[in-house]
PDB file of N, CA and C in Angstrom:
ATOM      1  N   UNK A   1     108.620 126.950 161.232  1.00  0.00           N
ATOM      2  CA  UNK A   1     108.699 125.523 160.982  1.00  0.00           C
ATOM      3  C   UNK A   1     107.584 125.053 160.053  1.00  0.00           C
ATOM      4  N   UNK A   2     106.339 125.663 160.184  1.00  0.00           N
ATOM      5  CA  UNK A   2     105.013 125.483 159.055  1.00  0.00           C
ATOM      6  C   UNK A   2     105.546 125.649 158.105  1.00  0.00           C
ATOM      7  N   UNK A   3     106.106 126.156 157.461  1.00  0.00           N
ATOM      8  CA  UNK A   3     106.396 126.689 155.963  1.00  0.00           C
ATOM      9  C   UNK A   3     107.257 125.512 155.612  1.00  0.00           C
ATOM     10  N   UNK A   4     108.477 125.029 156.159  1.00  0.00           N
ATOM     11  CA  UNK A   4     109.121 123.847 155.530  1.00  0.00           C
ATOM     12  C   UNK A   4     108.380 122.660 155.170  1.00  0.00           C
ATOM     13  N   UNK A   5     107.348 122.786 156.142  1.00  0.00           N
ATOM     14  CA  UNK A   5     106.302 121.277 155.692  1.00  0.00           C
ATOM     15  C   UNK A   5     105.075 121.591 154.512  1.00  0.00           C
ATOM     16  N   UNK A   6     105.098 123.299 154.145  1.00  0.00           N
ATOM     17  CA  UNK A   6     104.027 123.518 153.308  1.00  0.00           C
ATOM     18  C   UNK A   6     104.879 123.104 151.254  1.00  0.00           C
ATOM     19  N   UNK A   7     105.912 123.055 151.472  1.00  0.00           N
ATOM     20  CA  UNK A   7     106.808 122.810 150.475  1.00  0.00           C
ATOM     21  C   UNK A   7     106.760 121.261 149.740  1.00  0.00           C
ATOM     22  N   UNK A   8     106.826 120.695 150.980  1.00  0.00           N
ATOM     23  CA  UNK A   8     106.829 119.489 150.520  1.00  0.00           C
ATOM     24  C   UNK A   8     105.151 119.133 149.423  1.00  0.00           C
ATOM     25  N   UNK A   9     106.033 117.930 148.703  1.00  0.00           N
ATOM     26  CA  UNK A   9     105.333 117.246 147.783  1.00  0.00           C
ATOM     27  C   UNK A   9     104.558 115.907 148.603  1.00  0.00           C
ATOM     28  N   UNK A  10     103.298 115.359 148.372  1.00  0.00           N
ATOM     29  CA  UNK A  10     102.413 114.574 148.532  1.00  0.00           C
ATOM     30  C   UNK A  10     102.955 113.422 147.750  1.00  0.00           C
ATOM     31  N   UNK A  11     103.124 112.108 148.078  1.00  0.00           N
ATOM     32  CA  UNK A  11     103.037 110.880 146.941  1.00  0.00           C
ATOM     33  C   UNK A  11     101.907 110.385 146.726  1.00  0.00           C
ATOM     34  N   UNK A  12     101.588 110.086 145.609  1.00  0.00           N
ATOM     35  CA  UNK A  12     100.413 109.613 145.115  1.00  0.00           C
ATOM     36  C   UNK A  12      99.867 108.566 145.637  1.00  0.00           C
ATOM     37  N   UNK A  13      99.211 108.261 145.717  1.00  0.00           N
ATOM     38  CA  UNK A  13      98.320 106.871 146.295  1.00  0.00           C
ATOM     39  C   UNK A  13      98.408 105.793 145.509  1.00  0.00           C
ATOM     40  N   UNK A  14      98.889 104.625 146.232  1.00  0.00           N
ATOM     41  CA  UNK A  14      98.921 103.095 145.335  1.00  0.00           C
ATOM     42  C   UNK A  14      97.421 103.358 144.700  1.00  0.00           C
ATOM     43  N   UNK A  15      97.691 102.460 143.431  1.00  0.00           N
ATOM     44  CA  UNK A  15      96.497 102.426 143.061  1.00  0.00           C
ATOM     45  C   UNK A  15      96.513 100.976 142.591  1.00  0.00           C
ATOM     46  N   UNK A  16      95.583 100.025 142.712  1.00  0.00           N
ATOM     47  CA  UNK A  16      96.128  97.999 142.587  1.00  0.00           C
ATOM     48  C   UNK A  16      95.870  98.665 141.310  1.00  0.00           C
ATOM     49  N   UNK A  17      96.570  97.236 140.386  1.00  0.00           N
ATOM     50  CA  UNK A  17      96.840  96.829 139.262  1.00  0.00           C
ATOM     51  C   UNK A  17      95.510  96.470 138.842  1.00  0.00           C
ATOM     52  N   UNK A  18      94.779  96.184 137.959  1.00  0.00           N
ATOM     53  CA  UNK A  18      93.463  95.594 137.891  1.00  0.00           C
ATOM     54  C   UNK A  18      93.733  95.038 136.436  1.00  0.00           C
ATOM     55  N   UNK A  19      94.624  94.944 136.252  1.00  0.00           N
ATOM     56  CA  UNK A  19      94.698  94.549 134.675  1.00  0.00           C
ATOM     57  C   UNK A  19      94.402  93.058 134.530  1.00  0.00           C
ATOM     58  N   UNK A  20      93.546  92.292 133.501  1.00  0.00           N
ATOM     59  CA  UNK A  20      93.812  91.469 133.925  1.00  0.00           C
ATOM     60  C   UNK A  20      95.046  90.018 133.164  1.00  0.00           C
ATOM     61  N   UNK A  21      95.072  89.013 133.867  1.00  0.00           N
ATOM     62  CA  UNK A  21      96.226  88.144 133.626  1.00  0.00           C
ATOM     63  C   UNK A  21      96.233  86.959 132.563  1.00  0.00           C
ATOM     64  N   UNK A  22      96.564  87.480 131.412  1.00  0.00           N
ATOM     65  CA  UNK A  22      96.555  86.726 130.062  1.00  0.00           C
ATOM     66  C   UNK A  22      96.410  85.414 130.223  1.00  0.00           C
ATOM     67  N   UNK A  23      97.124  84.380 131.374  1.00  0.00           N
ATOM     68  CA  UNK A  23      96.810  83.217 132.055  1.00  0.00           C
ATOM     69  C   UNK A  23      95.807  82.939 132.339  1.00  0.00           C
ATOM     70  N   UNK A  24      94.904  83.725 132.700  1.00  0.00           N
ATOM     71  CA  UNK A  24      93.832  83.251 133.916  1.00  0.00           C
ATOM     72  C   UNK A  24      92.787  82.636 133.259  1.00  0.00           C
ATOM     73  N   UNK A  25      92.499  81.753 133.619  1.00  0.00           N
ATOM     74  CA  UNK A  25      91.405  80.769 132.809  1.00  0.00           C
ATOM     75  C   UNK A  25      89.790  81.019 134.479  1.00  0.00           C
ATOM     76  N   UNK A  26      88.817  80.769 134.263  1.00  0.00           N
ATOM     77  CA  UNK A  26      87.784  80.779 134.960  1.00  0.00           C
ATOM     78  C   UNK A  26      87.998  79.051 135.311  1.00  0.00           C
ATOM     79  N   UNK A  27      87.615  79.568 137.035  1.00  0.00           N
ATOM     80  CA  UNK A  27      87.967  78.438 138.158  1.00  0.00           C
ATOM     81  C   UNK A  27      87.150  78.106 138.803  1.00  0.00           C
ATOM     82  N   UNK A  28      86.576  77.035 139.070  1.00  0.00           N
ATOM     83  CA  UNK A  28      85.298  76.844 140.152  1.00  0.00           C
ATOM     84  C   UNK A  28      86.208  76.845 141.381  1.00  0.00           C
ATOM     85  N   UNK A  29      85.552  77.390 142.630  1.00  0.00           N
ATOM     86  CA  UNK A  29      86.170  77.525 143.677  1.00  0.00           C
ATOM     87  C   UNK A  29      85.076  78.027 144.688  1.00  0.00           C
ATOM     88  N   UNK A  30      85.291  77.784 146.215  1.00  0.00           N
ATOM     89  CA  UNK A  30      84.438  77.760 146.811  1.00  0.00           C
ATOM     90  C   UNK A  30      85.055  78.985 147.516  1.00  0.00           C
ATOM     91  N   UNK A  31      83.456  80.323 147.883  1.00  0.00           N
ATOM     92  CA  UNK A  31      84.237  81.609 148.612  1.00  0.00           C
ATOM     93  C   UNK A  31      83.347  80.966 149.995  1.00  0.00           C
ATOM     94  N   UNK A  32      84.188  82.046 151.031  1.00  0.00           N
ATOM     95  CA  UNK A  32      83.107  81.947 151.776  1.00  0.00           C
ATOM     96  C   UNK A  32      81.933  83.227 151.851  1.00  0.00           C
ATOM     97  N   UNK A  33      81.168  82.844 153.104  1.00  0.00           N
ATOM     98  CA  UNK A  33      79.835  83.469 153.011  1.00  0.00           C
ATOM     99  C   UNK A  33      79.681  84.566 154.070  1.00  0.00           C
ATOM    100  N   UNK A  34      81.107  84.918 154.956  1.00  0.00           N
ATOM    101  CA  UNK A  34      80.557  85.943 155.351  1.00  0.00           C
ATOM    102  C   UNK A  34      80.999  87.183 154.816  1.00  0.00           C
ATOM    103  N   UNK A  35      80.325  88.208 155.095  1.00  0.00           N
ATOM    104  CA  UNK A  35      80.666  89.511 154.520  1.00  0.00           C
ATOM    105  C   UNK A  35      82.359  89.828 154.971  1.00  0.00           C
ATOM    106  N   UNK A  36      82.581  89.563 156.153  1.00  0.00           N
ATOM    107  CA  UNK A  36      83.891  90.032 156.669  1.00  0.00           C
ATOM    108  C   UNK A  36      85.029  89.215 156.196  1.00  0.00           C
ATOM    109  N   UNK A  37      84.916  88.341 155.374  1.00  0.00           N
ATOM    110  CA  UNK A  37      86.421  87.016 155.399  1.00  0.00           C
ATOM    111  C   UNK A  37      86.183  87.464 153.900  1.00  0.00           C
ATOM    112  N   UNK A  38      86.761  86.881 153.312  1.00  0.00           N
ATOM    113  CA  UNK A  38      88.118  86.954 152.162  1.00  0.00           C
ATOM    114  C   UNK A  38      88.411  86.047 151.478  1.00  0.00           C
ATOM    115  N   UNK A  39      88.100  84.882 152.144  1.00  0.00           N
ATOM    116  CA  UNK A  39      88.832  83.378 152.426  1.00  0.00           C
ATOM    117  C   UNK A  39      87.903  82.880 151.108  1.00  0.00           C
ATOM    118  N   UNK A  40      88.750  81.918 150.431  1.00  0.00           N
ATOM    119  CA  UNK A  40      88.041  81.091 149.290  1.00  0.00           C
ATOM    120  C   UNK A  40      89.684  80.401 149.011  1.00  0.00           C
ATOM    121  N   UNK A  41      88.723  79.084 148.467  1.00  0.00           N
ATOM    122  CA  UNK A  41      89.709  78.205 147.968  1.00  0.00           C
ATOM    123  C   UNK A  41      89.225  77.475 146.701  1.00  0.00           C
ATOM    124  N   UNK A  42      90.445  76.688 145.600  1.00  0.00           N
ATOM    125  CA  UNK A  42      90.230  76.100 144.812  1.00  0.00           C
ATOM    126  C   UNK A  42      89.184  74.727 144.913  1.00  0.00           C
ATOM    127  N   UNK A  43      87.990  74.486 144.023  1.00  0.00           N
ATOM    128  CA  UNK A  43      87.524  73.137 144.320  1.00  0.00           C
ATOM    129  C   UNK A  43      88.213  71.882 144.194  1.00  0.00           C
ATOM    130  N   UNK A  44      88.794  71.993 143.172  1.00  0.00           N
ATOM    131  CA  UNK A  44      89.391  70.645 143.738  1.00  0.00           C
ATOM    132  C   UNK A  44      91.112  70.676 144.191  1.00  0.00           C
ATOM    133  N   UNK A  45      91.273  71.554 145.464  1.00  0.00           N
ATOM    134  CA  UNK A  45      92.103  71.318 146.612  1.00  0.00           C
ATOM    135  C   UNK A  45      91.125  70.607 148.028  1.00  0.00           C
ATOM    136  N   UNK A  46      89.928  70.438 147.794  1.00  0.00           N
ATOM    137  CA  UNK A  46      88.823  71.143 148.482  1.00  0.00           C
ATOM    138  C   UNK A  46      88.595  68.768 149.087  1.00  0.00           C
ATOM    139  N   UNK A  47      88.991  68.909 150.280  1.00  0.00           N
ATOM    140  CA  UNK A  47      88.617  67.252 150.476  1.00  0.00           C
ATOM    141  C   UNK A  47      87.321  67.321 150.878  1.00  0.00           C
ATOM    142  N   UNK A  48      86.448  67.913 151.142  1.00  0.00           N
ATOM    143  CA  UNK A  48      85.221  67.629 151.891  1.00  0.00           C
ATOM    144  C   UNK A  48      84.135  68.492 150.561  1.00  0.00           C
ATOM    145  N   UNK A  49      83.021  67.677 150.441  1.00  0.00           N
ATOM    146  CA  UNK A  49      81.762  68.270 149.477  1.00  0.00           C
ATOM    147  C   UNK A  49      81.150  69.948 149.738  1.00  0.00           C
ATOM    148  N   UNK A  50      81.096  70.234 150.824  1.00  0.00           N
ATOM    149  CA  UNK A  50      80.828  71.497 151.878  1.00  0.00           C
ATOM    150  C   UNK A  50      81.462  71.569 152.518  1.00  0.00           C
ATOM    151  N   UNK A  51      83.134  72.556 152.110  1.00  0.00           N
ATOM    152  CA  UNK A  51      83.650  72.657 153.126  1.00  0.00           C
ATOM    153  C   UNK A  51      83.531  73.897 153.859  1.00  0.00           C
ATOM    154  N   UNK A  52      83.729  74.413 155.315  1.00  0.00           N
ATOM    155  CA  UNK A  52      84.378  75.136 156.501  1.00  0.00           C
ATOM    156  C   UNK A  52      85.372  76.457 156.036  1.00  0.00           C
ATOM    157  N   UNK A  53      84.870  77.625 155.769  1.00  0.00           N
ATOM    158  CA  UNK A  53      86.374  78.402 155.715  1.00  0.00           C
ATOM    159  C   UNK A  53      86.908  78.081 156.531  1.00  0.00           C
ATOM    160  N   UNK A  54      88.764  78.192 155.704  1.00  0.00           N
ATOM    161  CA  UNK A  54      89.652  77.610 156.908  1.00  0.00           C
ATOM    162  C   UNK A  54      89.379  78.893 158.049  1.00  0.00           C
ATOM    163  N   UNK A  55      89.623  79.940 157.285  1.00  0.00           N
ATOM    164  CA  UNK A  55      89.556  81.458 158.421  1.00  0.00           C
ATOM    165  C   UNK A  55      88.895  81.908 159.426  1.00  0.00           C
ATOM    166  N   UNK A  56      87.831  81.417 159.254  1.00  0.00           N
ATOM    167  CA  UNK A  56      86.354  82.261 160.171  1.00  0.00           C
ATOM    168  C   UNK A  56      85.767  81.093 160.557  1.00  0.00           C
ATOM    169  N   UNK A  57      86.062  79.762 159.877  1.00  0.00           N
ATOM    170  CA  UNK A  57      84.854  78.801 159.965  1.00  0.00           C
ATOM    171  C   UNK A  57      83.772  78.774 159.896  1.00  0.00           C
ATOM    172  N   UNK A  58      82.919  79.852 158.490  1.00  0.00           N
ATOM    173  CA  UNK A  58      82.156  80.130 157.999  1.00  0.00           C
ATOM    174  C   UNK A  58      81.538  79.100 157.195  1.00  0.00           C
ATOM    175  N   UNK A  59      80.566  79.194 156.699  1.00  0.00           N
ATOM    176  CA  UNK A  59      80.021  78.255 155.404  1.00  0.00           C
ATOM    177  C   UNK A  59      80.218  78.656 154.243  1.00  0.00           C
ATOM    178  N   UNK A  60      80.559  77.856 153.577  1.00  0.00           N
ATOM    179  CA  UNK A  60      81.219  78.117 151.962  1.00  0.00           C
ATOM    180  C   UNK A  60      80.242  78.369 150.224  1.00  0.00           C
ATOM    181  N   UNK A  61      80.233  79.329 149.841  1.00  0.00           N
ATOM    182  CA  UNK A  61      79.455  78.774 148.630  1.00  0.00           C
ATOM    183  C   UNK A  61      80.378  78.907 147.652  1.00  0.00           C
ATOM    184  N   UNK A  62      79.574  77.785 146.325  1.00  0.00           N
ATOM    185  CA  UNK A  62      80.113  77.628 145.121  1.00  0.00           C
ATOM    186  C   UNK A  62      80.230  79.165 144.565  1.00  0.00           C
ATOM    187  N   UNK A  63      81.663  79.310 143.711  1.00  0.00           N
ATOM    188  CA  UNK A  63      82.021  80.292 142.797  1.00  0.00           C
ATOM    189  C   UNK A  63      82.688  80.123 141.441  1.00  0.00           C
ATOM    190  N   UNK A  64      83.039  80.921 140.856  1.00  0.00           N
ATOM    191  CA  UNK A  64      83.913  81.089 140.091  1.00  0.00           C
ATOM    192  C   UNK A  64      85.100  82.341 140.281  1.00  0.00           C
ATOM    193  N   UNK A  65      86.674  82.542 139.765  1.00  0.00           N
ATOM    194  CA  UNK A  65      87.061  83.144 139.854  1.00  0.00           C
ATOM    195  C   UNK A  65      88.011  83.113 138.457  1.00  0.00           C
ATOM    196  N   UNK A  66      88.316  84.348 138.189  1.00  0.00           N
ATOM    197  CA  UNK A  66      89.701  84.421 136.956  1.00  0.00           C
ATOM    198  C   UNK A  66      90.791  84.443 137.663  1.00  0.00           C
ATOM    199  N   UNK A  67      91.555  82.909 137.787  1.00  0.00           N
ATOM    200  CA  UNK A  67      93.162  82.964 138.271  1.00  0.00           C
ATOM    201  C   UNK A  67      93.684  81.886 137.041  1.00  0.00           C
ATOM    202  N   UNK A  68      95.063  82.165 137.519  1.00  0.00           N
ATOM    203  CA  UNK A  68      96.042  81.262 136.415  1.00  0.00           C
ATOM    204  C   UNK A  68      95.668  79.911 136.684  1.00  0.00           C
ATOM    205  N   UNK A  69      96.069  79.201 135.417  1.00  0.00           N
ATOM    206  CA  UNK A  69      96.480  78.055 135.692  1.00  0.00           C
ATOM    207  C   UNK A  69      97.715  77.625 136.268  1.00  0.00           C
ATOM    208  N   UNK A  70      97.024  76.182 136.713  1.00  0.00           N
ATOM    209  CA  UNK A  70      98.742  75.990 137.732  1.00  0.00           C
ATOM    210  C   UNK A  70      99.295  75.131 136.457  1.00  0.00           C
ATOM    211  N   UNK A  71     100.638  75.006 136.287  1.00  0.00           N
ATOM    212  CA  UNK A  71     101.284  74.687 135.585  1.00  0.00           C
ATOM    213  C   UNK A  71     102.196  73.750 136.020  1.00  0.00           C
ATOM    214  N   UNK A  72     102.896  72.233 135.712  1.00  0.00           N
ATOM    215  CA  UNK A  72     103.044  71.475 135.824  1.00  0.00           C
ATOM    216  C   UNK A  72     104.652  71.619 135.687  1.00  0.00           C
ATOM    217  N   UNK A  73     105.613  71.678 136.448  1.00  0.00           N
ATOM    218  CA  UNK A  73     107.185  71.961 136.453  1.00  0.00           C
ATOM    219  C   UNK A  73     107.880  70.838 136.345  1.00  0.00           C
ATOM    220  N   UNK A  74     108.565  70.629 135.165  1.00  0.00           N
ATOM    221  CA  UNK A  74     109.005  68.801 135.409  1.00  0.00           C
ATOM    222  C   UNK A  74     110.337  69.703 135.665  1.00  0.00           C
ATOM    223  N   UNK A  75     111.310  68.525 136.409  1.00  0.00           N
ATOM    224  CA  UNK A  75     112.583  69.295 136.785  1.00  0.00           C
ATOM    225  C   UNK A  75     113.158  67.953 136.124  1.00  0.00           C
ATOM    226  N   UNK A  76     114.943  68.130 135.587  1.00  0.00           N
ATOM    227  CA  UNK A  76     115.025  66.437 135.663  1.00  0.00           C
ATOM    228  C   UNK A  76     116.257  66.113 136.396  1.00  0.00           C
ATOM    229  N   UNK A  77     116.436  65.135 136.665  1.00  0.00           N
ATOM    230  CA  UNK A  77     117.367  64.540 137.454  1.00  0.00           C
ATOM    231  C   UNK A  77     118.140  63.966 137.540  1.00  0.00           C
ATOM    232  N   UNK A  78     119.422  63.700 138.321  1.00  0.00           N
ATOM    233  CA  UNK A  78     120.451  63.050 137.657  1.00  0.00           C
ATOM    234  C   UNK A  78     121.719  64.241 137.518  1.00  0.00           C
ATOM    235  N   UNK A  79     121.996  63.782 136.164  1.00  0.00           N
ATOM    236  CA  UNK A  79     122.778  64.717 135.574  1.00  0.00           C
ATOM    237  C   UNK A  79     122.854  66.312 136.002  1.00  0.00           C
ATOM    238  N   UNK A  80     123.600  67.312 136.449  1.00  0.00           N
ATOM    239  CA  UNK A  80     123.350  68.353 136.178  1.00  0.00           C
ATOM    240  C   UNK A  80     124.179  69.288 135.198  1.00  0.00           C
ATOM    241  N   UNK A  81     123.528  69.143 134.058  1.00  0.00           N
ATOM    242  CA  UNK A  81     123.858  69.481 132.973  1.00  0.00           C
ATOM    243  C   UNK A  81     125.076  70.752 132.831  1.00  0.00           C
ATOM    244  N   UNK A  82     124.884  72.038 134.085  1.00  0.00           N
ATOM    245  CA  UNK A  82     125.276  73.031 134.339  1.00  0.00           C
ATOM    246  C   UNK A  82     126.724  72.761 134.582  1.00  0.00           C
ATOM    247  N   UNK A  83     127.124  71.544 134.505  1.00  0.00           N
ATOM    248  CA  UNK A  83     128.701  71.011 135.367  1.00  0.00           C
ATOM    249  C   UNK A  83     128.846  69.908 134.744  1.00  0.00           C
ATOM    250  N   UNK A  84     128.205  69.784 133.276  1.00  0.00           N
ATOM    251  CA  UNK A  84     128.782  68.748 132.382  1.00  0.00           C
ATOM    252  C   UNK A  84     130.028  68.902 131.969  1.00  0.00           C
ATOM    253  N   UNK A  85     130.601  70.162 131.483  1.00  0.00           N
ATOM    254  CA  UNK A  85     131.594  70.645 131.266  1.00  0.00           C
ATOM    255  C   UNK A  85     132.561  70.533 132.074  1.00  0.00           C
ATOM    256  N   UNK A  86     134.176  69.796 131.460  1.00  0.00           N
ATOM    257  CA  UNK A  86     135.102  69.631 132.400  1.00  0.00           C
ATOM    258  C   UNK A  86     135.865  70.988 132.109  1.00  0.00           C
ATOM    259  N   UNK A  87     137.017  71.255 133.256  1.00  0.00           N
ATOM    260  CA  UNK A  87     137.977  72.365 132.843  1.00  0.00           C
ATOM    261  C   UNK A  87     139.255  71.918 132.947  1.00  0.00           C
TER     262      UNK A  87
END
């Protein structure tokens, strides 16, 4: 039974993407401060001057990060153009 499992092939290991995102403009944003959390948010989503990670309820410091911009989606309304067409 060893020998059928010595045959087999290994898959490679994810490896993240690190490339980075032609979008991403530099963001002030607040991380938090402990070693173990993760947690950071945009400043201005941010209602309080010093805020609280939501996660750990840690204390927060000022950062920067490279993420996209958010982009503004107008949709329009009314009409739906897709079913203007009679048959």
């Amino acid at each position: 039974m060893s020998e059928q499992f010595e045959h087999q092939t290994s898959l490679p290991e994810a490896v993240p993407d690190h490339t980075p995102d032609p979008d991403a403009i530099p963001t002030e944003v607040w991380e938090c401060e402990s070693t173990d959390c993760k947690g950071w948010m945009r400043k201005n989503y941010s209602l309080e001057t010093t805020p609280g990670c939501p996660l750990c309820d840690s204390p927060m410091k000022s950062g920067t990060r490279m993420i996209p911009q958010l982009k503004k989606v107008l949709r329009r309304r009314g009409i739906n153009f897709a079913r203007k067409i009679r048959h």
